[in-house]
N, C-alpha and C. Protein backbone atom coordinates (compact mmCIF):
# COMPACT_ATOMS: atom_id res chain seq x y z
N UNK A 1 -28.58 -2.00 -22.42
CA UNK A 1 -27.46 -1.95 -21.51
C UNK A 1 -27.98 -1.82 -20.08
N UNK A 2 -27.25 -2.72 -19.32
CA UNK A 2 -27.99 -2.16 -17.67
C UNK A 2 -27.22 -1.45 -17.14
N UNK A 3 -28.30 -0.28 -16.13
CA UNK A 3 -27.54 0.91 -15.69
C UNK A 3 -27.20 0.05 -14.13
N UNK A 4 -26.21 1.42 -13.31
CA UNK A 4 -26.08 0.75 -12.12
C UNK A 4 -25.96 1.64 -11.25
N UNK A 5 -26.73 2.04 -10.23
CA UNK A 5 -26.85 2.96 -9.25
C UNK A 5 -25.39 2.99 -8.40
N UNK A 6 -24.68 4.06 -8.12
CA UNK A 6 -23.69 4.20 -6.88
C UNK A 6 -24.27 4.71 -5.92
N UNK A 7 -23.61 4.60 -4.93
CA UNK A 7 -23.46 4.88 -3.53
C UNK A 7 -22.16 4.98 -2.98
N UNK A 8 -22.00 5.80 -2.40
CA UNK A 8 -20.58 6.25 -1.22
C UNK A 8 -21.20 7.40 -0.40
N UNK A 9 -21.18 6.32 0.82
CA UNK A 9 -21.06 7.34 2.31
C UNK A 9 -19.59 7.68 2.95
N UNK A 10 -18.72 7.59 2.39
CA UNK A 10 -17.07 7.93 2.93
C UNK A 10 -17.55 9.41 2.34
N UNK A 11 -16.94 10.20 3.44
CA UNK A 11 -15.96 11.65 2.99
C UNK A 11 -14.61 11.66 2.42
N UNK A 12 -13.92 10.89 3.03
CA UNK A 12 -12.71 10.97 2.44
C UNK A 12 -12.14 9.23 1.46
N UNK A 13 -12.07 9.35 0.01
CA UNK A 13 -11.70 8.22 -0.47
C UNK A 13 -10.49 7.40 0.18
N UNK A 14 -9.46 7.98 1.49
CA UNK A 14 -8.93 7.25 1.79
C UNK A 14 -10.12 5.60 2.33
N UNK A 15 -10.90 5.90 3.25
CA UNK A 15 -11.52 5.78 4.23
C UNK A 15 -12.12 4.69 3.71
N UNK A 16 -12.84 4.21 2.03
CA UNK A 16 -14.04 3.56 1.06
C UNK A 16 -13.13 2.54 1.24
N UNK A 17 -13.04 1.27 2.22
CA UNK A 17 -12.82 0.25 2.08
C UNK A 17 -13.92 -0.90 2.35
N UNK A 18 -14.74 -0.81 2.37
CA UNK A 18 -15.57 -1.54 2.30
C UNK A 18 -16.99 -1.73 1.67
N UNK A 19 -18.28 -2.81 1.36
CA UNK A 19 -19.06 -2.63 0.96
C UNK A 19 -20.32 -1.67 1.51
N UNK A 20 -19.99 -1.49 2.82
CA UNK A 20 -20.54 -0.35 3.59
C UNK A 20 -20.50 1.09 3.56
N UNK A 21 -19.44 1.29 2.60
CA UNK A 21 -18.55 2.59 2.70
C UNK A 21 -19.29 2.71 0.81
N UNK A 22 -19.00 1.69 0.18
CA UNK A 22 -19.80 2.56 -1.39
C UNK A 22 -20.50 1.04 -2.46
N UNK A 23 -20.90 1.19 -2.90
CA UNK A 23 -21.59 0.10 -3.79
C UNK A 23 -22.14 0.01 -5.02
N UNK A 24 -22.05 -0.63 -6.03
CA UNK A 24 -22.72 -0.10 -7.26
C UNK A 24 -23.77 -1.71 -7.52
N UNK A 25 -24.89 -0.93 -7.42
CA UNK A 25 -26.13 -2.18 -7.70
C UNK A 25 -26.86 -1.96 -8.98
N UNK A 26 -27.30 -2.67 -9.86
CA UNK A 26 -27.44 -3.03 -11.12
C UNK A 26 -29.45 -2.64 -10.83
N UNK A 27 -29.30 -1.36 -11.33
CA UNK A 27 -30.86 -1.20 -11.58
C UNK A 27 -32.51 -2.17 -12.04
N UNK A 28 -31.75 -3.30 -12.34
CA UNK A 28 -32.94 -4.58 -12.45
C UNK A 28 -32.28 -4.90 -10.95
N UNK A 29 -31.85 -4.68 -9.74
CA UNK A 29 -31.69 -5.34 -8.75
C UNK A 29 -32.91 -4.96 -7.67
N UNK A 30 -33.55 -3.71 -8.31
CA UNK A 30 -34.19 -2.60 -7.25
C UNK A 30 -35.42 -3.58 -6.96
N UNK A 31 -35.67 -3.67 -5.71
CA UNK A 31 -37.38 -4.49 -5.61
C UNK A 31 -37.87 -2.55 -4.85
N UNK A 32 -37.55 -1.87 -3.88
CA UNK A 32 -38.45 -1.07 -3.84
C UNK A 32 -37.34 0.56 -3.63
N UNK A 33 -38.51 1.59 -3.56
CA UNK A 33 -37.72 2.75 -3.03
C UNK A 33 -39.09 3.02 -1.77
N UNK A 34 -38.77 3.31 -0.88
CA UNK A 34 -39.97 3.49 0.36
C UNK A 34 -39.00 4.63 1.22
N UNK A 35 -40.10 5.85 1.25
CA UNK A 35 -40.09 7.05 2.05
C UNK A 35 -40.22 6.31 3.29
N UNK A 36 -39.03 6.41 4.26
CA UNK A 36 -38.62 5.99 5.48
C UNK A 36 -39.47 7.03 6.81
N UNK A 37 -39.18 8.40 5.93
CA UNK A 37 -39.36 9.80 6.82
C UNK A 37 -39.80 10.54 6.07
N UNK A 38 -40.23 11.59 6.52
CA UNK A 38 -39.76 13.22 5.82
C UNK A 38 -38.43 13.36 5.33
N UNK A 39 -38.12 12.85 5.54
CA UNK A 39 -36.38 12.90 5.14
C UNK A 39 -35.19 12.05 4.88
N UNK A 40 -36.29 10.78 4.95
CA UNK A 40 -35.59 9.34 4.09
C UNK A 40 -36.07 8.82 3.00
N UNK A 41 -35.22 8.27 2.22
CA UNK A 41 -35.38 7.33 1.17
C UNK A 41 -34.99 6.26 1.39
N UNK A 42 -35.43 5.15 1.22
CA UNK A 42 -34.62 3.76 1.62
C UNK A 42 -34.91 3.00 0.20
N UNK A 43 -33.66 2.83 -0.39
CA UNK A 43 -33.73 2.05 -1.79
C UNK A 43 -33.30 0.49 -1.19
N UNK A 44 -34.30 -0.17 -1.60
CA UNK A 44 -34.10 -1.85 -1.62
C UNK A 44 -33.34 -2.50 -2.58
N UNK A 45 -32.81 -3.54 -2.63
CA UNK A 45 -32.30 -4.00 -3.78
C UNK A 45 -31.95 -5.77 -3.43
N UNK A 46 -31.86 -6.61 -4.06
CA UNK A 46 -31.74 -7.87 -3.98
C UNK A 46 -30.51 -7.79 -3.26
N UNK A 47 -30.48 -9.23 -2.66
CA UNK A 47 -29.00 -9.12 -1.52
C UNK A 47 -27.63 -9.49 -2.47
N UNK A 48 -26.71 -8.90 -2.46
CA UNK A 48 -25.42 -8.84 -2.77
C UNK A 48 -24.81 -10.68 -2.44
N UNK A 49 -24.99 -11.15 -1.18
CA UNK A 49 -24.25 -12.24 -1.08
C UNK A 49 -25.58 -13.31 -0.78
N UNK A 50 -26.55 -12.92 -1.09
CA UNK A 50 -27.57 -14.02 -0.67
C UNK A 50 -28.97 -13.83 -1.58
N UNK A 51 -28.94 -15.64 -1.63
CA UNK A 51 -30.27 -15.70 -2.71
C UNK A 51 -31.42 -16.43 -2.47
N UNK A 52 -32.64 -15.90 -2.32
CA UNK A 52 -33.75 -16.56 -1.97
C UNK A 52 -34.15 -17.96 -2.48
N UNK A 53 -34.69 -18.46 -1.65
CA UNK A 53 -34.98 -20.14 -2.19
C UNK A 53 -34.25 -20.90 -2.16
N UNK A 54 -32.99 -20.93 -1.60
CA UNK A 54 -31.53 -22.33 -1.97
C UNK A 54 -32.26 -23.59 -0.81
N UNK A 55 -31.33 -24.68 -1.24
CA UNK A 55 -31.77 -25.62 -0.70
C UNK A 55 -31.56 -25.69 0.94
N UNK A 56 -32.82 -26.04 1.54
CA UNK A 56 -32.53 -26.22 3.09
C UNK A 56 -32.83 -24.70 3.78
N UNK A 57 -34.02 -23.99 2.99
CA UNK A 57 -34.12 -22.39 3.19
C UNK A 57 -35.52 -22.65 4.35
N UNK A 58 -35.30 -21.53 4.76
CA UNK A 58 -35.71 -21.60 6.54
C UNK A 58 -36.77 -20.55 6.63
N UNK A 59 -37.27 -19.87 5.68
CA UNK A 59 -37.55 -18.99 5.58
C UNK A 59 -37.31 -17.60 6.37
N UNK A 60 -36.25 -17.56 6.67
CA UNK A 60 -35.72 -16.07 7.11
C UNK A 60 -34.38 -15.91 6.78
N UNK A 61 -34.39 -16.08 5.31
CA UNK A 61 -33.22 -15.99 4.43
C UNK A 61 -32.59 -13.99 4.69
N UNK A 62 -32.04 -13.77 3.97
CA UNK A 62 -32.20 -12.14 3.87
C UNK A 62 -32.12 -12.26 2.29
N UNK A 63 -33.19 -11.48 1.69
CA UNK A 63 -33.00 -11.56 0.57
C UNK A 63 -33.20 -9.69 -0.17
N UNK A 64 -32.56 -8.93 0.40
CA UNK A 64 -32.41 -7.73 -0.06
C UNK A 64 -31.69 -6.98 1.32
N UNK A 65 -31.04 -5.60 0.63
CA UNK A 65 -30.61 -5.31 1.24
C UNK A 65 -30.33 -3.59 1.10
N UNK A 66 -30.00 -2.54 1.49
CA UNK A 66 -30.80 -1.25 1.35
C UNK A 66 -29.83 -0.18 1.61
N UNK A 67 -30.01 0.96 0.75
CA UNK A 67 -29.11 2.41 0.78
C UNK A 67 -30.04 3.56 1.41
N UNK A 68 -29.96 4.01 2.62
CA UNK A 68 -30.97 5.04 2.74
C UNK A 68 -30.41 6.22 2.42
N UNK A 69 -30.55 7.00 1.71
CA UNK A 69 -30.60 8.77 1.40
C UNK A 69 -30.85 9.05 2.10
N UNK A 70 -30.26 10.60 3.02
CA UNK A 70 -30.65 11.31 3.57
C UNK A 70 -31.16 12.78 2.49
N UNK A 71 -32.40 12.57 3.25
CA UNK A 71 -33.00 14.64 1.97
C UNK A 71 -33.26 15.62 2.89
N UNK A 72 -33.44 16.34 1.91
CA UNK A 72 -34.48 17.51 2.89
C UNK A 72 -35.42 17.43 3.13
N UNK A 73 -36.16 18.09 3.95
CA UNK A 73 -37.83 17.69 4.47
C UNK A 73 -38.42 18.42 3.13
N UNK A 74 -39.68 16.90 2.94
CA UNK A 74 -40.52 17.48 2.03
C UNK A 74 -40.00 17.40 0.57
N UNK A 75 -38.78 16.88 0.19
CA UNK A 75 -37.89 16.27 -1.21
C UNK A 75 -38.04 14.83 -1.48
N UNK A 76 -38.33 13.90 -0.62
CA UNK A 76 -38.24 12.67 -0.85
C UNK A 76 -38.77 11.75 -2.35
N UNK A 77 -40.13 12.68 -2.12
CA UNK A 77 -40.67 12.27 -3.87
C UNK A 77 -39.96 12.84 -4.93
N UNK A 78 -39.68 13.75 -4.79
CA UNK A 78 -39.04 14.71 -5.77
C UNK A 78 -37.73 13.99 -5.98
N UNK A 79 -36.56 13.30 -5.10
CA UNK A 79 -35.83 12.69 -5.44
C UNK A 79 -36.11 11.23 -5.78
N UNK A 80 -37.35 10.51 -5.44
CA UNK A 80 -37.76 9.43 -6.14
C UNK A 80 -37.61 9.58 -7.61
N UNK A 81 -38.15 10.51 -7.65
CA UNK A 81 -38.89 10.60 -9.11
C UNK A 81 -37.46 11.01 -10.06
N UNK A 82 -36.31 11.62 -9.26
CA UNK A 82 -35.51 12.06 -10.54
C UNK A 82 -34.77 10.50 -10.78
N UNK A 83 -34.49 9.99 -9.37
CA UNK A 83 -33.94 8.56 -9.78
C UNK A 83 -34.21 7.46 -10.85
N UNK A 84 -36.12 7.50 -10.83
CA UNK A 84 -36.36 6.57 -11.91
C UNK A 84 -36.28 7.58 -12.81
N UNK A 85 -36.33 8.68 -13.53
CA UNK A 85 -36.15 9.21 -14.66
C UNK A 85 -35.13 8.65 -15.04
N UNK A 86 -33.42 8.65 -14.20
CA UNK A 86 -32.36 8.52 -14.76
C UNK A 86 -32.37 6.92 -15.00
N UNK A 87 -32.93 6.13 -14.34
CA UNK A 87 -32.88 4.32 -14.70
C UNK A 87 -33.48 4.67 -15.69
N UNK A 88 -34.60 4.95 -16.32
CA UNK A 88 -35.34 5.02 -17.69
C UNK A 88 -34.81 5.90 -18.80
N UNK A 89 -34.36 7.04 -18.51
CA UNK A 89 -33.45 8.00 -19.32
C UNK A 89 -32.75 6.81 -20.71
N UNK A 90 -32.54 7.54 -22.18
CA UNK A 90 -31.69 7.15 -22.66
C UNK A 90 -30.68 8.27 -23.26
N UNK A 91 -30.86 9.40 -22.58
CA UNK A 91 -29.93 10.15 -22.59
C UNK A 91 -28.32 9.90 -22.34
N UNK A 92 -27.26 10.75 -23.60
CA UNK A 92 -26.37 10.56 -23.17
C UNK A 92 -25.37 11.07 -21.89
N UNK A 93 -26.35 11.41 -21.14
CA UNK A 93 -25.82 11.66 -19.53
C UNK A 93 -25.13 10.00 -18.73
N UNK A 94 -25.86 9.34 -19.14
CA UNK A 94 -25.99 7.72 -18.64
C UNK A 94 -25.67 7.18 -19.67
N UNK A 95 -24.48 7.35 -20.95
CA UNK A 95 -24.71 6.29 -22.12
C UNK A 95 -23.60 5.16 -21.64
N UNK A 96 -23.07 5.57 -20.46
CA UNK A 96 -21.56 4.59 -19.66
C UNK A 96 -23.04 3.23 -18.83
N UNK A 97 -23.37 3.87 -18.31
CA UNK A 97 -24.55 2.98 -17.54
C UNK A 97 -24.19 2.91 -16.07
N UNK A 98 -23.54 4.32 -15.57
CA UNK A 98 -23.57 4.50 -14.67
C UNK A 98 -24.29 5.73 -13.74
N UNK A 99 -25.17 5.35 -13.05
CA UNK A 99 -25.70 6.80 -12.34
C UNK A 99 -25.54 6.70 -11.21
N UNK A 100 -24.25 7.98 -10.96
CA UNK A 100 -24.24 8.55 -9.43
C UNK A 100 -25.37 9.45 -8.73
N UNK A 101 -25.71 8.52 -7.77
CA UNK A 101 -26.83 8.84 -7.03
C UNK A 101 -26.61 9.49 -5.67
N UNK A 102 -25.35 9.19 -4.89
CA UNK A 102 -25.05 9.52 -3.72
C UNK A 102 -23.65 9.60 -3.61
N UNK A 103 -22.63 10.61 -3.71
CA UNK A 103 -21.33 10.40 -3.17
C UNK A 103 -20.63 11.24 -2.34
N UNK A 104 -20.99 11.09 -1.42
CA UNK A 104 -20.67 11.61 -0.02
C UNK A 104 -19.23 12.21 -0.41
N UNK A 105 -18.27 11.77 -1.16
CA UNK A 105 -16.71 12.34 -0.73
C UNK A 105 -16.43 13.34 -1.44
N UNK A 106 -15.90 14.10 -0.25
CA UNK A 106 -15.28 15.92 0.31
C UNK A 106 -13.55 15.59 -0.05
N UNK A 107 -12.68 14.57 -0.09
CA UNK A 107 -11.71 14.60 0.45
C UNK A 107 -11.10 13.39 -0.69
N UNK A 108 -10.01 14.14 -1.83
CA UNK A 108 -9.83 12.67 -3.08
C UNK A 108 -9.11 12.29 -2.47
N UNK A 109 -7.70 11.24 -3.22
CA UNK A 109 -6.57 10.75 -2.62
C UNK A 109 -5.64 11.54 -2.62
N UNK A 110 -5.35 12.45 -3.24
CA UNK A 110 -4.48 13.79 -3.52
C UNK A 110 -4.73 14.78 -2.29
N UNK A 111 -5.72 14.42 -1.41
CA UNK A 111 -6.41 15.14 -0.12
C UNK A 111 -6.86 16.67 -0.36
N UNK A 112 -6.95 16.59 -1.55
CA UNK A 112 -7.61 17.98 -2.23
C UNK A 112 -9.32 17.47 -2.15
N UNK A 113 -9.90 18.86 -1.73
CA UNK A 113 -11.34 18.67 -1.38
C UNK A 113 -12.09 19.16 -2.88
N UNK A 114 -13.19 18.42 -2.65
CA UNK A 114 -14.07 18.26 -4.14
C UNK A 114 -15.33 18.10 -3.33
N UNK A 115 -16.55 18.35 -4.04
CA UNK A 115 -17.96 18.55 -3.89
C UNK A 115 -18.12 17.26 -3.91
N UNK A 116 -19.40 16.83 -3.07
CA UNK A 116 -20.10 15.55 -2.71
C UNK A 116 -21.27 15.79 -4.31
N UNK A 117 -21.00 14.91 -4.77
CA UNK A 117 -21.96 14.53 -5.83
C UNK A 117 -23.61 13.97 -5.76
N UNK A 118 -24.74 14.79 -5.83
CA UNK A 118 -26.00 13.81 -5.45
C UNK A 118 -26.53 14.12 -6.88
N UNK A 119 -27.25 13.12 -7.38
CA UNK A 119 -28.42 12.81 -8.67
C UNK A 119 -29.57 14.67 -8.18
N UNK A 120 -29.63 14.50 -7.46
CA UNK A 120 -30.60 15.54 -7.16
C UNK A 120 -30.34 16.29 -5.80
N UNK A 121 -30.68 17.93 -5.91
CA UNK A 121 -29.96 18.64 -5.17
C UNK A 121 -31.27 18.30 -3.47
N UNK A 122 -32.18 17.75 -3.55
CA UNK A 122 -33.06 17.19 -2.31
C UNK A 122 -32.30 16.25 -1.25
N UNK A 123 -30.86 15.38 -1.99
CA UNK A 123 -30.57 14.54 -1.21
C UNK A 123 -29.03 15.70 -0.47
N UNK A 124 -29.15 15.49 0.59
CA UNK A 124 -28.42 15.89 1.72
C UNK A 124 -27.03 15.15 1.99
N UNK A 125 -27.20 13.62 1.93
CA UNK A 125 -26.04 12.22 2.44
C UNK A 125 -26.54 11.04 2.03
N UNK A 126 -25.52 10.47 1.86
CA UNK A 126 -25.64 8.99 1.51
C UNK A 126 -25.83 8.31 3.30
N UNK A 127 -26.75 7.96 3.54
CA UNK A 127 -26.64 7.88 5.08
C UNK A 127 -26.10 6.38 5.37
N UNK A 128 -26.94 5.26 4.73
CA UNK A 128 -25.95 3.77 5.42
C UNK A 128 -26.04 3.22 4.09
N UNK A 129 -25.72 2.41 4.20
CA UNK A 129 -25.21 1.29 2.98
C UNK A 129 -25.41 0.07 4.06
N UNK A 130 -26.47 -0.91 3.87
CA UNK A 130 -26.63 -2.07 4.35
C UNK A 130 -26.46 -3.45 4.00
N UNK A 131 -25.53 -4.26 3.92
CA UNK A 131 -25.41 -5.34 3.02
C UNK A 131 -25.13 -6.72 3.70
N UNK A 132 -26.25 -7.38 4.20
CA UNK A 132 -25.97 -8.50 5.04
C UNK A 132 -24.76 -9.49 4.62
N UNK A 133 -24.46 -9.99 5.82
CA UNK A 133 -23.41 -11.01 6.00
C UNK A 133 -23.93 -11.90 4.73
N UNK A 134 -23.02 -13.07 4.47
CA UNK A 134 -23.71 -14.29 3.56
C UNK A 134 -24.19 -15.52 4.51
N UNK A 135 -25.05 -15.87 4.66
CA UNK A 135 -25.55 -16.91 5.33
C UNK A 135 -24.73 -18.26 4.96
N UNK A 136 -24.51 -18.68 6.10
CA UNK A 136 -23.87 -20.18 5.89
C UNK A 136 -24.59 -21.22 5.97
């Protein structure tokens, strides 16, 4: 079964209208995870609306596109490492094939406040959600 990483940087679920705001990418999508900082993670992943190699390619396609975590200083590996546990895991924590990794929202639709959800207590925020335009 393939798992699929989330993301949401909204606080409040009114707010998650867009692919910027939350995303769910399919764990064979990942090309890297690269420590940005002391206090970033930047997960790569193949591009959402664009695919390397099509005909008439220019070579400065965009062909991935990236969720950075915000952590604490000095967590970054430590939350590497729980992430691929949970892609590899066959525990029934993940038997849906979904792992929340980042969800920023404080605020449901009922406007009753609820805890921000992270895979591991190192990550701090879901900081951007990056997902290029589609090339024409």
């Amino acid at each position: 079964m393939e798992k699929y990483l989330y993301f949401r940087t909204q606080a409040d679920v009114d707010n998650d209208d867009g692919i910027d705001d939350s995303i769910y990418i399919p764990a064979s999508s990942i090309t890297g995870l690269v420590p940005t900082s002391t206090t970033a993670l930047t997960i790569f992943f193949e591009s959402v609306k664009n695919n390397p190699g099509f005909a008439g390619a220019t070579g400065e396609e965009i062909i991935r596109d990236s969720v950075v975590l915000n952590c604490t200083a000095g967590k970054v590996k430590q939350v590497m490492q729980t992430i691929v546990r949970a892609i590899n895991s066959t525990k029934p924590l993940y038997n849906d094939g979904v792992i929340v990794v980042a969800d920023d929202v404080t605020t449901n639709l009922a406007n009753g406040t609820v805890s921000a959800v992270y895979i591991d207590r190192g990550i701090t925020s879901c900081g951007a959600i990056t997902v290029a335009a589609a090339l024409s």
